[in-house]
C-alpha atoms as a PDB file:
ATOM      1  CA  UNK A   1      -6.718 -14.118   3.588  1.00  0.00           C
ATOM      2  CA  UNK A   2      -4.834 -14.618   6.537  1.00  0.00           C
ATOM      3  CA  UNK A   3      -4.390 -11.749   9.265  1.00  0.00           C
ATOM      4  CA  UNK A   4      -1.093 -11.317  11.203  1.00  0.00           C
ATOM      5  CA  UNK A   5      -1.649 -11.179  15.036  1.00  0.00           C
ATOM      6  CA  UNK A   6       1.310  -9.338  16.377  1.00  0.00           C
ATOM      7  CA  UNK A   7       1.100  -6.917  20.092  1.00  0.00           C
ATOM      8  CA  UNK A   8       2.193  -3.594  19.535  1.00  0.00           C
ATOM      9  CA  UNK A   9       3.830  -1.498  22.588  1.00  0.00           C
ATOM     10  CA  UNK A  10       1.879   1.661  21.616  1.00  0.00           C
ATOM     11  CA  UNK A  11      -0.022   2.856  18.288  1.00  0.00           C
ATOM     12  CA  UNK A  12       2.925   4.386  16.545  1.00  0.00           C
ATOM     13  CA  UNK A  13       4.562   0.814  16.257  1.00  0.00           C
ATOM     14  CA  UNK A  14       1.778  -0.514  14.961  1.00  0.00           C
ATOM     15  CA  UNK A  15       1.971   2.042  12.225  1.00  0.00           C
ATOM     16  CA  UNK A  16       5.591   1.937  11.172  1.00  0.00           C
ATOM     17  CA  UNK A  17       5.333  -1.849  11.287  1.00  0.00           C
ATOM     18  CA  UNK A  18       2.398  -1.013   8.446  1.00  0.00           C
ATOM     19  CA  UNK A  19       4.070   1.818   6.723  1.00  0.00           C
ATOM     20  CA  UNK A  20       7.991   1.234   7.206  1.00  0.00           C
ATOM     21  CA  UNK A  21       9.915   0.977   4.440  1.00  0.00           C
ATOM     22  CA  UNK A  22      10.051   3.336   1.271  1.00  0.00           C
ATOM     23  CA  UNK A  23       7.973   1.228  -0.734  1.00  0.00           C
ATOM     24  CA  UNK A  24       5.151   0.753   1.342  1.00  0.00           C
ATOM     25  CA  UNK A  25       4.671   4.584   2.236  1.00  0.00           C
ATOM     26  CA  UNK A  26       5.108   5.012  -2.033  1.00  0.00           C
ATOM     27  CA  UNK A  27       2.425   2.999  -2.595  1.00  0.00           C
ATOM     28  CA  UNK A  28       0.122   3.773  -0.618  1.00  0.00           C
ATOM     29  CA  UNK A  29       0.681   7.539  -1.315  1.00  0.00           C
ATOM     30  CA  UNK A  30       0.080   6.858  -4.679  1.00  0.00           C
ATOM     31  CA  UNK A  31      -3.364   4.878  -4.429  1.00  0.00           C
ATOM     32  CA  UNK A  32      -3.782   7.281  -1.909  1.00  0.00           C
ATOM     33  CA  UNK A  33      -4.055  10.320  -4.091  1.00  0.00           C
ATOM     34  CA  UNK A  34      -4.387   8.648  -7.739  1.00  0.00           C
ATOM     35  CA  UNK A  35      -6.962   5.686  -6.996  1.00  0.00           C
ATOM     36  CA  UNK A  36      -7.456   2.253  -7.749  1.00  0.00           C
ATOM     37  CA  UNK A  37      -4.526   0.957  -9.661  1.00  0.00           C
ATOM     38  CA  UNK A  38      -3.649  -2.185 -11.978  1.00  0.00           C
ATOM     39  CA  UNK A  39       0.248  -3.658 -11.424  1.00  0.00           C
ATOM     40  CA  UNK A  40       1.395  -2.233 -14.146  1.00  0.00           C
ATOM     41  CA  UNK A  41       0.638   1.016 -13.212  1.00  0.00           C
ATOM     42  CA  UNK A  42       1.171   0.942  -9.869  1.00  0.00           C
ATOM     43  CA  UNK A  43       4.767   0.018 -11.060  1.00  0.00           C
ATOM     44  CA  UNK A  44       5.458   3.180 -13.400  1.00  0.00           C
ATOM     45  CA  UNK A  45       4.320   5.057 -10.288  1.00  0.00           C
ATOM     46  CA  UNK A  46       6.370   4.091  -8.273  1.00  0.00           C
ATOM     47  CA  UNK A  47       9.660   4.996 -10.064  1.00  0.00           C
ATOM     48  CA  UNK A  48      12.702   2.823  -8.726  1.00  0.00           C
ATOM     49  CA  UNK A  49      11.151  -0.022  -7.901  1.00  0.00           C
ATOM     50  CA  UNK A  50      11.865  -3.829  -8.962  1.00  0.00           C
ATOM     51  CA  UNK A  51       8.496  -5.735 -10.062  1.00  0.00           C
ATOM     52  CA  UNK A  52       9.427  -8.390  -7.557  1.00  0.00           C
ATOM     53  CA  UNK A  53       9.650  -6.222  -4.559  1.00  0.00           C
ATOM     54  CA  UNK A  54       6.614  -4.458  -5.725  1.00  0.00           C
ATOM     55  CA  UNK A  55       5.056  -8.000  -5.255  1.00  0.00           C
ATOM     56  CA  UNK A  56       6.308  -8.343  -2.333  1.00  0.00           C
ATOM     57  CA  UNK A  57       5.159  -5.116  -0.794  1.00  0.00           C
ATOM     58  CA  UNK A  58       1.508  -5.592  -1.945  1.00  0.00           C
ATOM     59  CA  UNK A  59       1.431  -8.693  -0.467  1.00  0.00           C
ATOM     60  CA  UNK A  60       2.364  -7.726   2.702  1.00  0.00           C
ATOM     61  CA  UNK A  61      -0.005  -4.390   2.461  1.00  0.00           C
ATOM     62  CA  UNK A  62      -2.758  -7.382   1.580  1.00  0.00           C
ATOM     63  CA  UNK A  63      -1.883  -8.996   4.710  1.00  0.00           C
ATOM     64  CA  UNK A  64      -2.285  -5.987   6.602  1.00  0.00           C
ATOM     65  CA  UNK A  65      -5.410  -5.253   5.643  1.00  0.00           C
ATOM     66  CA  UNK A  66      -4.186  -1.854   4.092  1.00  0.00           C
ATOM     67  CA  UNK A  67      -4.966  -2.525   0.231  1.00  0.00           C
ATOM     68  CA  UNK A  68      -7.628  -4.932  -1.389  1.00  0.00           C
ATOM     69  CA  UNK A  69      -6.700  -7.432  -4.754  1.00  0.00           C
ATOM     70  CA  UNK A  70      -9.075  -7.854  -7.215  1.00  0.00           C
ATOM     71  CA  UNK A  71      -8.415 -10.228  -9.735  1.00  0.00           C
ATOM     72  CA  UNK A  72     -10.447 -10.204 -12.748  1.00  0.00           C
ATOM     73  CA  UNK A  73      -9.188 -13.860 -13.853  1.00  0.00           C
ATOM     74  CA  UNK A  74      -9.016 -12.823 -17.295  1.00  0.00           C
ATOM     75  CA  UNK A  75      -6.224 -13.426 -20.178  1.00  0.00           C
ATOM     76  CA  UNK A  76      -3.840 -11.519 -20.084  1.00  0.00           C
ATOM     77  CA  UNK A  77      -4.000 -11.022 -16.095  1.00  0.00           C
ATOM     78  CA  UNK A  78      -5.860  -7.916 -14.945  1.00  0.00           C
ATOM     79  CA  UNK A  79      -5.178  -7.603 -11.149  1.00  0.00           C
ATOM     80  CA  UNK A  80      -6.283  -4.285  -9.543  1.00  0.00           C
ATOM     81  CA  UNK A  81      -5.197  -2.531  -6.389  1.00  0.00           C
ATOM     82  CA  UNK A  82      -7.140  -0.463  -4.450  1.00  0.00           C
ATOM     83  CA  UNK A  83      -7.608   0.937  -0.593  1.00  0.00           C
ATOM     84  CA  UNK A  84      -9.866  -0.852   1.644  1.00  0.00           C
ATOM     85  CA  UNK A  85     -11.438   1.434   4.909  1.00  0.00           C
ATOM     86  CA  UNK A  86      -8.398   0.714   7.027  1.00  0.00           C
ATOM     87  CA  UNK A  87      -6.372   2.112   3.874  1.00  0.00           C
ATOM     88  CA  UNK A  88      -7.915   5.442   3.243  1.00  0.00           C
ATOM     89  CA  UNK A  89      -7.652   6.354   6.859  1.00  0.00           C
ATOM     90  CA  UNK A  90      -3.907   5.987   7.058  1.00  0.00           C
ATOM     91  CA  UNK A  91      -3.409   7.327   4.077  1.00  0.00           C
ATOM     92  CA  UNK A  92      -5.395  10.101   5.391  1.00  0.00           C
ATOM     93  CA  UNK A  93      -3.036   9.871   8.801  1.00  0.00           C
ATOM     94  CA  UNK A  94      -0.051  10.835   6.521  1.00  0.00           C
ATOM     95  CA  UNK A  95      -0.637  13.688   4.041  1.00  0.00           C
ATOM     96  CA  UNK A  96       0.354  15.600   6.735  1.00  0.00           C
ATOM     97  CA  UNK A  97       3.779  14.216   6.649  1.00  0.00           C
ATOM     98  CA  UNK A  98       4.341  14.503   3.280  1.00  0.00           C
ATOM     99  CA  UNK A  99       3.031  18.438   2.994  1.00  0.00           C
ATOM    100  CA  UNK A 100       5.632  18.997   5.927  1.00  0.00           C
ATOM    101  CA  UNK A 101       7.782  17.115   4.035  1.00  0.00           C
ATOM    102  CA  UNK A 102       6.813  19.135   0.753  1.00  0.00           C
ATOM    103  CA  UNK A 103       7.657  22.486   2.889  1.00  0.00           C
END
């Protein structure tokens, strides 16, 4: 896996670089609160959004560093999705956010 090597201005740039995006936050909200998850679920989660830009977004979460992909290499596919260390913590970072936003 190849990391993305970008300089940030301050911390909070860093994180909306991660996080931006209504996808990315949904995701990681829901594997977040629910756990490890295979694509298909992930996907019914997630209600509204295409398969390919769900591809897209874990990909890019991958890249970050924020999720981990474990692929079974099994027939059918069975990919799972889970949070690595770096993950959990902003996922942690954010619940905040959303009970404000809850309120």
């Amino acid at each position: 896996m190849r990391k993305r090597k970008k300089t940030y201005s301050c911390g909070l740039e860093a994180a909306l670089a991660v996080i931006g995006g209504r996808w990315r936050f949904l995701i990681l909200w829901v594997l977040s609160n629910q756990g490890t998850k295979r694509f298909g679920e992930l996907r019914r989660a997630v209600t509204g959004i295409s398969e390919k830009m769900l591809i897209q977004e874990l990909k890019e979460l991958e890249l970050d560093g924020i999720i981990a992909r474990k692929d079974f290499r099994e027939i059918p596919p069975r990919v799972e999705y889970s949070l690595t260390a770096l993950g959990i913590e902003l996922g942690e970072a954010i619940e905040p956010l959303c009970d404000w936003g809850t309120k």
